[in-house]
PDB file of N, CA and C in Angstrom:
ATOM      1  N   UNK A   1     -18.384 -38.989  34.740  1.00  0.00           N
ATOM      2  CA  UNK A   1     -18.370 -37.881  33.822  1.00  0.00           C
ATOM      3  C   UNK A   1     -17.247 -36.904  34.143  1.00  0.00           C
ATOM      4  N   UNK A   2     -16.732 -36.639  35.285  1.00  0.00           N
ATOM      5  CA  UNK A   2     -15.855 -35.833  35.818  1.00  0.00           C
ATOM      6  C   UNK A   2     -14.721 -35.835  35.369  1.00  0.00           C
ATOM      7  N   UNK A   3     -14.292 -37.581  35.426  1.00  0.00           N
ATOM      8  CA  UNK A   3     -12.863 -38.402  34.919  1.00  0.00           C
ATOM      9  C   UNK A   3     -12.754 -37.960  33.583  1.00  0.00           C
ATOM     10  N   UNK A   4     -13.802 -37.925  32.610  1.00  0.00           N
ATOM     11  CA  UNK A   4     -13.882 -37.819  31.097  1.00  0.00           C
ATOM     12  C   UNK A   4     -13.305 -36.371  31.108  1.00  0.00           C
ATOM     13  N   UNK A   5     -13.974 -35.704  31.326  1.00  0.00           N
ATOM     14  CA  UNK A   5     -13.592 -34.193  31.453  1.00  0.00           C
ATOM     15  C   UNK A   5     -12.519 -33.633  31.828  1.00  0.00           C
ATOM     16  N   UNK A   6     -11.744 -34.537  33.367  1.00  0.00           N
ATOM     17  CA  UNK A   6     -10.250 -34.439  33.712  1.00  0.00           C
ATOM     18  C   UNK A   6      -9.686 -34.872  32.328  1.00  0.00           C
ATOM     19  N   UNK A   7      -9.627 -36.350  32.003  1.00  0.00           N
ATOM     20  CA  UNK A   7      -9.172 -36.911  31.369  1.00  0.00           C
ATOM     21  C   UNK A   7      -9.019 -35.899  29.553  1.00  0.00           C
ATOM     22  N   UNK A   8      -9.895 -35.657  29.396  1.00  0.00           N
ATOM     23  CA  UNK A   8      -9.884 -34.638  28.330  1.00  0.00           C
ATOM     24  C   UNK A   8      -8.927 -33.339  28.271  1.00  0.00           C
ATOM     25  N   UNK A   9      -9.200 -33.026  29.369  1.00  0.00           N
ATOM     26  CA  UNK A   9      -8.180 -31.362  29.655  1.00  0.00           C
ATOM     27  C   UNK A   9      -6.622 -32.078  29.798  1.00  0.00           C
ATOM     28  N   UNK A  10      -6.582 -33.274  30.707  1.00  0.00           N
ATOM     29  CA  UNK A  10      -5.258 -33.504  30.622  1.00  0.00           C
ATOM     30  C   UNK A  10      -4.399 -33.616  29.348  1.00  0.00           C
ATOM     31  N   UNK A  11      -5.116 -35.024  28.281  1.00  0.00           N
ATOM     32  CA  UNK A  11      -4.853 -34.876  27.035  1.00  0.00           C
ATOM     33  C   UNK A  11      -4.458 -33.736  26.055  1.00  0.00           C
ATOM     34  N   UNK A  12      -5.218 -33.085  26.462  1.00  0.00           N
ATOM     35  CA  UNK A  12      -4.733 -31.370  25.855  1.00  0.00           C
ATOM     36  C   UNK A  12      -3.447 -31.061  26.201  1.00  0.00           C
ATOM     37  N   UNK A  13      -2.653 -31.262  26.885  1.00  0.00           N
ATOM     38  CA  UNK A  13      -1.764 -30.692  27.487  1.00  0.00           C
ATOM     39  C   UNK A  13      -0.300 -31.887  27.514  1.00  0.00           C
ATOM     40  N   UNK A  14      -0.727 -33.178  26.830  1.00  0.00           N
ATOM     41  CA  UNK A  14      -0.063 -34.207  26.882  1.00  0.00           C
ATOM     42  C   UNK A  14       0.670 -33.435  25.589  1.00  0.00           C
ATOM     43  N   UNK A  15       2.004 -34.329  25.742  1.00  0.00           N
ATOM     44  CA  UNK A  15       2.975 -34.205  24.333  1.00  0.00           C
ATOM     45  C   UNK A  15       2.460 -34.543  22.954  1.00  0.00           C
ATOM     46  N   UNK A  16       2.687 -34.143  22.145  1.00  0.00           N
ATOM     47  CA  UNK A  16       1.775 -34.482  20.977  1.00  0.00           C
ATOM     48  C   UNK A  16       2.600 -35.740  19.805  1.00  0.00           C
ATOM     49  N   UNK A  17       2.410 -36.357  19.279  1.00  0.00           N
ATOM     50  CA  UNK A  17       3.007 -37.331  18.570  1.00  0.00           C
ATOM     51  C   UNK A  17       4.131 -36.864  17.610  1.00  0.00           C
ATOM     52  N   UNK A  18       5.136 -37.679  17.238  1.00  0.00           N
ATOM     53  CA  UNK A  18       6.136 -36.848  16.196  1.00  0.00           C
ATOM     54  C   UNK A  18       5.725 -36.264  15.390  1.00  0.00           C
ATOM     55  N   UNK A  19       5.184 -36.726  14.359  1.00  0.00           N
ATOM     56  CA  UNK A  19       4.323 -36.351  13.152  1.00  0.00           C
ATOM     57  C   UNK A  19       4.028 -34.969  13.666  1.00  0.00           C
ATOM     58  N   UNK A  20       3.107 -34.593  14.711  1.00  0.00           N
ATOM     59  CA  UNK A  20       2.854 -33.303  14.541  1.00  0.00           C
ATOM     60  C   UNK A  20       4.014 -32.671  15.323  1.00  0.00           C
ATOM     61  N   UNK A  21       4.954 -33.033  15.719  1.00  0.00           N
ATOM     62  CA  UNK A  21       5.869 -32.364  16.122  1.00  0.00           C
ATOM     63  C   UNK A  21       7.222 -31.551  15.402  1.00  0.00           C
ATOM     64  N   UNK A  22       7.004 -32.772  14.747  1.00  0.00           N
ATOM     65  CA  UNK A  22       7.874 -32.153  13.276  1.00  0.00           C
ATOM     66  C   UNK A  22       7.150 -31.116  12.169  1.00  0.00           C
ATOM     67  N   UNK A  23       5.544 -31.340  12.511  1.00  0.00           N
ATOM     68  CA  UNK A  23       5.113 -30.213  11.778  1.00  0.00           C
ATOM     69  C   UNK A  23       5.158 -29.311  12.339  1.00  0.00           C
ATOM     70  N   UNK A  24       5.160 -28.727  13.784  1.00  0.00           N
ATOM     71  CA  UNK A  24       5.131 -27.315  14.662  1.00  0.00           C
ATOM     72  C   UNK A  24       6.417 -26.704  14.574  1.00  0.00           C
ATOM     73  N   UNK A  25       8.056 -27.808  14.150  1.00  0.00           N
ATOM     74  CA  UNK A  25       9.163 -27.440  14.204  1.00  0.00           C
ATOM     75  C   UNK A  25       9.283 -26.935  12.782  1.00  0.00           C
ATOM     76  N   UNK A  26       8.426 -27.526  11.997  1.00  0.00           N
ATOM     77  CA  UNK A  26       8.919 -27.095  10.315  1.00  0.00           C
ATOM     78  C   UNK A  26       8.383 -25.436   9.609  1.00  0.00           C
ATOM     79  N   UNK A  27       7.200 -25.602  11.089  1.00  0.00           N
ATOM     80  CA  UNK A  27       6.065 -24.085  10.838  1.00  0.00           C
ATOM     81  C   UNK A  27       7.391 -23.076  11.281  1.00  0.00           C
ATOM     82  N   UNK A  28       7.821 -23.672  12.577  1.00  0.00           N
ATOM     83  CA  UNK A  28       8.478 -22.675  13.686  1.00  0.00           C
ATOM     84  C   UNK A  28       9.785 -22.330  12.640  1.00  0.00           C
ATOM     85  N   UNK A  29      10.571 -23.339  11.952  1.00  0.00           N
ATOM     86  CA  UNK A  29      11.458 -22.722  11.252  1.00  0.00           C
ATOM     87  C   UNK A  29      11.221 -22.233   9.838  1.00  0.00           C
ATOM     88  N   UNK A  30       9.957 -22.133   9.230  1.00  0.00           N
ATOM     89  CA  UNK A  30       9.653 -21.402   8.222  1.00  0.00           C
ATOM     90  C   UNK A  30       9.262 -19.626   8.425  1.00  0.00           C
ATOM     91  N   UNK A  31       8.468 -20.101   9.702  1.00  0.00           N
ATOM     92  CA  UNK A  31       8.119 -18.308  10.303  1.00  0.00           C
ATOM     93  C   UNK A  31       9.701 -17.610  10.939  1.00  0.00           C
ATOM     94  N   UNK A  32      10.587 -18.400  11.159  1.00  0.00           N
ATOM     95  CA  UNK A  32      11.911 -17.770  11.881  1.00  0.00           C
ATOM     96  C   UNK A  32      12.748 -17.623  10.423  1.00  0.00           C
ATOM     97  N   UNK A  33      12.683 -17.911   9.078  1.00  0.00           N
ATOM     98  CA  UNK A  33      13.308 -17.799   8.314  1.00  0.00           C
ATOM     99  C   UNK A  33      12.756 -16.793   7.224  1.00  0.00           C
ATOM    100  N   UNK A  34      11.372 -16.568   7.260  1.00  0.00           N
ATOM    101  CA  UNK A  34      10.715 -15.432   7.108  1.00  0.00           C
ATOM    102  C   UNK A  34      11.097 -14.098   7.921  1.00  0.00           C
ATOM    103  N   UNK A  35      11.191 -13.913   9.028  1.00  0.00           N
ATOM    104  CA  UNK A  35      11.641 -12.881   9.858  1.00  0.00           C
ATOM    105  C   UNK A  35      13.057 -12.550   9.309  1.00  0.00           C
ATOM    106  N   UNK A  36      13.954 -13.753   9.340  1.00  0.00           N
ATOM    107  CA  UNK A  36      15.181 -13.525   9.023  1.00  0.00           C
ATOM    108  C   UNK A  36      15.121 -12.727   7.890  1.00  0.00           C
ATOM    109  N   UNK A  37      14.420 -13.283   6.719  1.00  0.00           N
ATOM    110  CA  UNK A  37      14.676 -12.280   5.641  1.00  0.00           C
ATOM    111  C   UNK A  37      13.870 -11.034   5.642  1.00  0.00           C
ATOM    112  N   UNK A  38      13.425 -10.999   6.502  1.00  0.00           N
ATOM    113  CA  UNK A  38      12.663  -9.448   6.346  1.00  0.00           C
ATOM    114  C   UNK A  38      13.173  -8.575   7.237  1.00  0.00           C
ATOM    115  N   UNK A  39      14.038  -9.180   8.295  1.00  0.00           N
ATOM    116  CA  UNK A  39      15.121  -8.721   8.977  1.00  0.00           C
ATOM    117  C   UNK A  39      16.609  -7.846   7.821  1.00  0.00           C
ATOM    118  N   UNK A  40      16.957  -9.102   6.727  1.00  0.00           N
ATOM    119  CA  UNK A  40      17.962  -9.033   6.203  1.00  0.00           C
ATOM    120  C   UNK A  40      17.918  -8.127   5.250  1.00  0.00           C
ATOM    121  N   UNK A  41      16.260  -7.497   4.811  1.00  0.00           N
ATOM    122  CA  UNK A  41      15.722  -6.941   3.415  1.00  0.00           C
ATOM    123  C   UNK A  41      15.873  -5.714   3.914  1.00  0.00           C
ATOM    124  N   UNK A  42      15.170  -5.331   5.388  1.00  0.00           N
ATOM    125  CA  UNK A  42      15.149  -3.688   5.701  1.00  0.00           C
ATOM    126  C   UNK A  42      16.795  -3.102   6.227  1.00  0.00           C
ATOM    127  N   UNK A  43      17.520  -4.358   6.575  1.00  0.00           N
ATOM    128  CA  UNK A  43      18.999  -4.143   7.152  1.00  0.00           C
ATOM    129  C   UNK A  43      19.693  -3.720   5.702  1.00  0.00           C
ATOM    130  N   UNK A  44      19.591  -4.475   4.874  1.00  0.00           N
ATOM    131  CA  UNK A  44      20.563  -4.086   3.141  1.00  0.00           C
ATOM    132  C   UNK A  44      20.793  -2.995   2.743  1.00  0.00           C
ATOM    133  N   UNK A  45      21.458  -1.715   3.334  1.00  0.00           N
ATOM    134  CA  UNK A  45      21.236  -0.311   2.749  1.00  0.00           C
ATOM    135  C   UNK A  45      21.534   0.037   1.494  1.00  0.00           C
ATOM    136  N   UNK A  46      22.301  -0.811   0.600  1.00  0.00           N
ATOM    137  CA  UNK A  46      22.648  -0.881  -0.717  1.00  0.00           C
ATOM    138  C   UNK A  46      21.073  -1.293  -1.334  1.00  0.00           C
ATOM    139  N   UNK A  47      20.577  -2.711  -0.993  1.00  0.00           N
ATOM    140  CA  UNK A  47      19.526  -2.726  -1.631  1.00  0.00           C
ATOM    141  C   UNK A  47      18.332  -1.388  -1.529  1.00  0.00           C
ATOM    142  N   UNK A  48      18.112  -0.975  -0.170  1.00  0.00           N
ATOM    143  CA  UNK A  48      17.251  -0.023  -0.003  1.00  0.00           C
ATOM    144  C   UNK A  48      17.502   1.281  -0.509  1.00  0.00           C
ATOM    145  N   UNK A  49      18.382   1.573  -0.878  1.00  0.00           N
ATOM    146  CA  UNK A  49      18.975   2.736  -1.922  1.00  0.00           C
ATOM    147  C   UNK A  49      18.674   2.314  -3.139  1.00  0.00           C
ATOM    148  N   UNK A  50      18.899   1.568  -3.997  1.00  0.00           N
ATOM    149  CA  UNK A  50      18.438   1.088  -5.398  1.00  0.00           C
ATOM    150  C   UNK A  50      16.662   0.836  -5.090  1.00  0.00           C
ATOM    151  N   UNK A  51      16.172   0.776  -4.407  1.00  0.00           N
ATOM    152  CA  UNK A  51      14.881   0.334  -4.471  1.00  0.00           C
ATOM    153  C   UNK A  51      14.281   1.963  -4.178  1.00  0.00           C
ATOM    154  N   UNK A  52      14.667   2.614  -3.442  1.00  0.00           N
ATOM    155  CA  UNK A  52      14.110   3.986  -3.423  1.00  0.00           C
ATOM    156  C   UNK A  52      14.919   4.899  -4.504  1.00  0.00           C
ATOM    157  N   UNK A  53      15.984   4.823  -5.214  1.00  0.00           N
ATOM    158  CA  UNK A  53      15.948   5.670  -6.542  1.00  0.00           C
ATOM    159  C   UNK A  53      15.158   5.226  -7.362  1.00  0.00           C
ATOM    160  N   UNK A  54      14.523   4.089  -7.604  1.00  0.00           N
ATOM    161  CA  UNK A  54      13.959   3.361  -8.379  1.00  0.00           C
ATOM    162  C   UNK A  54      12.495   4.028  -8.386  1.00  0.00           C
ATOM    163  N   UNK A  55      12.271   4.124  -6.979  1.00  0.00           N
ATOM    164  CA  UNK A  55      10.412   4.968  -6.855  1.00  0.00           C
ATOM    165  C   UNK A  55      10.713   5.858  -7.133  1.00  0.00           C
ATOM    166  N   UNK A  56      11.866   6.983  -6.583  1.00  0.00           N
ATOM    167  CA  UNK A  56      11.973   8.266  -6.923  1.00  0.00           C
ATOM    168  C   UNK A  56      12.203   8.146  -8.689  1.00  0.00           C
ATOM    169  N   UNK A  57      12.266   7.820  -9.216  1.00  0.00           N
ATOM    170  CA  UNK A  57      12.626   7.809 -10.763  1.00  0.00           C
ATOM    171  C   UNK A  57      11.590   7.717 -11.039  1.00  0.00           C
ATOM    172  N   UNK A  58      10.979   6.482 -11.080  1.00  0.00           N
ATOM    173  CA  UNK A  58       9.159   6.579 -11.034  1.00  0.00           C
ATOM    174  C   UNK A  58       8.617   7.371 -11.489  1.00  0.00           C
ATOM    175  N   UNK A  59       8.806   8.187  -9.918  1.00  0.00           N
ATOM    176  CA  UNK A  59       7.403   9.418  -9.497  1.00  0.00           C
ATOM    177  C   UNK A  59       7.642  10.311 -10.611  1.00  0.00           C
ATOM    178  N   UNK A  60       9.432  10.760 -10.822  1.00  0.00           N
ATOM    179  CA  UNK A  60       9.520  11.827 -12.005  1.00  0.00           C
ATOM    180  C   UNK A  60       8.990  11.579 -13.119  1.00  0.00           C
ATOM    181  N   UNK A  61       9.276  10.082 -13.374  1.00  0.00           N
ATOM    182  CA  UNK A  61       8.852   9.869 -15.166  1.00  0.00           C
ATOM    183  C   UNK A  61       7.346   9.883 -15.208  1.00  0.00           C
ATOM    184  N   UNK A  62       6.539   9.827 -13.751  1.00  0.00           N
ATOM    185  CA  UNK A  62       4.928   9.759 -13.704  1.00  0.00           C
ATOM    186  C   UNK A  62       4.973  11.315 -13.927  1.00  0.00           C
ATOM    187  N   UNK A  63       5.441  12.040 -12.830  1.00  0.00           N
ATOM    188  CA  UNK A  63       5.147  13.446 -12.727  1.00  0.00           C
ATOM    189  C   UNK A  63       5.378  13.927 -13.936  1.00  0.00           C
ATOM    190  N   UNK A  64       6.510  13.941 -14.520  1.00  0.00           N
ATOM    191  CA  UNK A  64       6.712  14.149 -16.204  1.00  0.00           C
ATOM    192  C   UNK A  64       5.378  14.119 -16.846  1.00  0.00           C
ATOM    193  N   UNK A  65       5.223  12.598 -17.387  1.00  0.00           N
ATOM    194  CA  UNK A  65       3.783  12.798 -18.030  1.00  0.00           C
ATOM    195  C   UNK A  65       2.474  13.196 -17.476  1.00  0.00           C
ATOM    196  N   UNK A  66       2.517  13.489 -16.382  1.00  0.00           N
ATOM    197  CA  UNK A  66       0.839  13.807 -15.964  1.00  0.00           C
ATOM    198  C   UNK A  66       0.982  15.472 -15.983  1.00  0.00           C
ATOM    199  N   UNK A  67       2.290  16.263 -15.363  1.00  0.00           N
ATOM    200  CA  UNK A  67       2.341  17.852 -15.036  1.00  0.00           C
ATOM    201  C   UNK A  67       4.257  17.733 -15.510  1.00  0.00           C
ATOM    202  N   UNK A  68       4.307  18.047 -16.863  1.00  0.00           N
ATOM    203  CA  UNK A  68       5.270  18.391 -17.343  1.00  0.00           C
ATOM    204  C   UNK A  68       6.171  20.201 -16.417  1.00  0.00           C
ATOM    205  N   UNK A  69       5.315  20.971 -16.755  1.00  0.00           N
ATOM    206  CA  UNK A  69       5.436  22.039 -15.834  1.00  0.00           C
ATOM    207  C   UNK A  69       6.275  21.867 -14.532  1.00  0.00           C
ATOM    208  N   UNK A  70       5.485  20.915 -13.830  1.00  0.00           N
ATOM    209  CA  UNK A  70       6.006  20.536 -12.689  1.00  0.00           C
ATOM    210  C   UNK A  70       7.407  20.352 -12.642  1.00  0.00           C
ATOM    211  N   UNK A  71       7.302  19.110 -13.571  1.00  0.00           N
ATOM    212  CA  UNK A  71       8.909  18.493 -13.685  1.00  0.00           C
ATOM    213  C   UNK A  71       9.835  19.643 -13.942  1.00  0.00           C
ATOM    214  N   UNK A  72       9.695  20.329 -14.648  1.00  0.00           N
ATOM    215  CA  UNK A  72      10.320  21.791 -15.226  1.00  0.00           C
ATOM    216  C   UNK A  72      10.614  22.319 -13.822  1.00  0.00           C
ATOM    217  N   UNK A  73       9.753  22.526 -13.041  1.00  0.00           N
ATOM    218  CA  UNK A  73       9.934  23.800 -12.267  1.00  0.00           C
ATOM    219  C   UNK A  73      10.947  22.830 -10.999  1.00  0.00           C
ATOM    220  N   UNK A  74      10.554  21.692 -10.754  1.00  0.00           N
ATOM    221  CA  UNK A  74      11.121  21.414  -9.901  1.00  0.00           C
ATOM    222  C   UNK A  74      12.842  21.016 -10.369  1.00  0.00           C
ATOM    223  N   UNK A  75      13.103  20.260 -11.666  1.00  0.00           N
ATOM    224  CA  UNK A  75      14.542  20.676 -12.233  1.00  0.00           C
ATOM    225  C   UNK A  75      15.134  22.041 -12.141  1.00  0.00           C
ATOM    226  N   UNK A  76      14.571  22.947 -12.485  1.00  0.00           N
ATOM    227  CA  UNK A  76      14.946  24.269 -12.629  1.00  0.00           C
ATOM    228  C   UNK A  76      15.636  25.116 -11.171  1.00  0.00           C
ATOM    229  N   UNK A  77      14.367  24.304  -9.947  1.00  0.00           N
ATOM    230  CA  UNK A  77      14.968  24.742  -8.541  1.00  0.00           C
ATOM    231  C   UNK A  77      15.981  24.068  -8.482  1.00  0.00           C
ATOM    232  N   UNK A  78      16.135  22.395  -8.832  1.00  0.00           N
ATOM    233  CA  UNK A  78      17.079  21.701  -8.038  1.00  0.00           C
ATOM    234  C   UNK A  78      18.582  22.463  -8.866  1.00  0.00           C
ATOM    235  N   UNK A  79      18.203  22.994 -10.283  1.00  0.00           N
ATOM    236  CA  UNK A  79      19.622  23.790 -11.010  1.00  0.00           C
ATOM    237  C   UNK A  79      19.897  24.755 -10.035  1.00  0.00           C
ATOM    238  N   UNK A  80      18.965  25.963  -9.667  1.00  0.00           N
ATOM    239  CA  UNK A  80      19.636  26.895  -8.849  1.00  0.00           C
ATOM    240  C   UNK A  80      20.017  26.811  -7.906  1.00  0.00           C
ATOM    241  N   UNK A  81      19.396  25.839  -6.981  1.00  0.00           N
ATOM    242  CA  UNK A  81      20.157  25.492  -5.717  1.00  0.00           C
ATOM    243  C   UNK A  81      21.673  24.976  -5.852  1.00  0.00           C
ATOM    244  N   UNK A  82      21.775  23.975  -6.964  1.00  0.00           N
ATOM    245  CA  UNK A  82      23.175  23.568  -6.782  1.00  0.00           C
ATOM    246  C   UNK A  82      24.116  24.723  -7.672  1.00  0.00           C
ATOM    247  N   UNK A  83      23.564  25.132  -8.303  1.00  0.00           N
ATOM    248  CA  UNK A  83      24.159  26.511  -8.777  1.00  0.00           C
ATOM    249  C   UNK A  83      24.493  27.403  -7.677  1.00  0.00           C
ATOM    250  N   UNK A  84      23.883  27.971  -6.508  1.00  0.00           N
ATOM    251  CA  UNK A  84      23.791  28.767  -5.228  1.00  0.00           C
ATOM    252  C   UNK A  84      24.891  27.917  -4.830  1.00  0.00           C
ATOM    253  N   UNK A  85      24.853  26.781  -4.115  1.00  0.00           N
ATOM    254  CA  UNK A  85      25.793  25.969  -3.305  1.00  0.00           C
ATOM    255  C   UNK A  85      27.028  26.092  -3.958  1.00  0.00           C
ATOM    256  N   UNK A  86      27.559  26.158  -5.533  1.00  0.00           N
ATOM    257  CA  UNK A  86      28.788  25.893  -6.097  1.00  0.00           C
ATOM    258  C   UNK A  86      29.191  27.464  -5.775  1.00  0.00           C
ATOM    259  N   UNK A  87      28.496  28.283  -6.464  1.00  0.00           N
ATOM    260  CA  UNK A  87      28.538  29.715  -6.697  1.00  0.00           C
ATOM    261  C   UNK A  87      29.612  30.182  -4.709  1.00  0.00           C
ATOM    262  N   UNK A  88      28.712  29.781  -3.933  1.00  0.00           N
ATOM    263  CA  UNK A  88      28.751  30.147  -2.393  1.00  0.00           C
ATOM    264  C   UNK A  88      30.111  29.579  -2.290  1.00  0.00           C
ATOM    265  N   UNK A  89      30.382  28.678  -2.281  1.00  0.00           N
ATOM    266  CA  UNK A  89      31.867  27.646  -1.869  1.00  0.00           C
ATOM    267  C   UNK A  89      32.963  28.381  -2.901  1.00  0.00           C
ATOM    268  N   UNK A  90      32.830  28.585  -4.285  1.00  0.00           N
ATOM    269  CA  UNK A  90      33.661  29.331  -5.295  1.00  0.00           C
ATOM    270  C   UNK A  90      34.024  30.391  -4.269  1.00  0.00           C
ATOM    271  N   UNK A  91      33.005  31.359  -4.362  1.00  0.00           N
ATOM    272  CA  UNK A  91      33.402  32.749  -3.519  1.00  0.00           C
ATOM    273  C   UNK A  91      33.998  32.764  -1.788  1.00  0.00           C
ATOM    274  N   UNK A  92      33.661  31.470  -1.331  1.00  0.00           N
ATOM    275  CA  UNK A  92      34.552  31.393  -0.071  1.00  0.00           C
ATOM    276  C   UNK A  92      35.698  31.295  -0.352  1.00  0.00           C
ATOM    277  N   UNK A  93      36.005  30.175  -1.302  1.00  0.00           N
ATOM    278  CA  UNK A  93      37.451  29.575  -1.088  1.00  0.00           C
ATOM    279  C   UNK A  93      38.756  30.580  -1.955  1.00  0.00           C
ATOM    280  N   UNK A  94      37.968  31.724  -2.839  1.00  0.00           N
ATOM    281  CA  UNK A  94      38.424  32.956  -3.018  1.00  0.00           C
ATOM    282  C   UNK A  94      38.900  33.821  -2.064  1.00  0.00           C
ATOM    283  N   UNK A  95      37.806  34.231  -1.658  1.00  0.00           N
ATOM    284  CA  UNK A  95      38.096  35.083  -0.439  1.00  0.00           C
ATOM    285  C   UNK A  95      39.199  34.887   0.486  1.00  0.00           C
ATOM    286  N   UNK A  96      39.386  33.489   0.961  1.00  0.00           N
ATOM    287  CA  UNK A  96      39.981  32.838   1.896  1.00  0.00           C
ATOM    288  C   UNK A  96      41.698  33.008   1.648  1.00  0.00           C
ATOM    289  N   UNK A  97      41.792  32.821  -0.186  1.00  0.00           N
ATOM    290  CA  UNK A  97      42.958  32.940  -0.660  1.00  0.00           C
ATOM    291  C   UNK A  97      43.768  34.252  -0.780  1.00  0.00           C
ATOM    292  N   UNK A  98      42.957  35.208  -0.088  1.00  0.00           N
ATOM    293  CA  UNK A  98      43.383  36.097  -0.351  1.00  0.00           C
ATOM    294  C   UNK A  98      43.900  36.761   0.935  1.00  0.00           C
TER     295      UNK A  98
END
C-alpha cells in the first residue's frame, strides 16, 4: 500500500504528455497576450485621452438633461475663469511694454 501511495505522489510530479503540454503552453501564451494588451491599452495616451473626453462629454450631455442649471453654472464658471486668465496675461504683457 505504501508503494501505491509513493507511486501516486511520484506520478504527480512526472512530466505530463504533449497533448497536455501544448495545452499549458497555449493557456500560458493566451494569458501573456492578454496582459500584453492590457499592458498596451493603459500605456496608449492618445487612446486614453479620446476615451476620457468621451466620459467627460457623457457626464455633460447626462448632467445637461437631468440639472440643466448645473450645466449653466458650471459653463458660466469655466467662461470667467478663462476670461480672468486672458484678462490677467492682457494686463501683464501691457504693463511690461511699458
Amino acid at each position: 500500500m505504501k508503494t501505491d501511495k509513493a507511486h501516486d505522489a511520484s506520478a504527480a510530479h512526472e512530466p505530463h504528455g504533449k497533448a497536455q503540454l501544448r495545452a499549458e503552453a497555449m493557456q500560458a501564451r493566451a494569458e501573456l497576450s492578454r496582459t500584453l494588451d492590457a499592458i498596451e491599452y493603459k500605456l496608449n495616451v492618445p487612446k486614453q485621452l479620446r476615451i476620457r473626453k468621451r466620459r467627460i462629454r457623457l457626464a455633460l450631455i447626462r448632467l445637461g438633461d437631468d440639472n440643466p442649471a448645473a450645466l449653466a453654472g458650471i459653463a458660466l464658471g469655466a467662461a470667467v475663469s478663462v476670461g480672468t486668465v486672458v484678462w490677467l496675461t492682457a494686463r501683464a504683457v501691457l504693463e511690461n511694454r511699458r
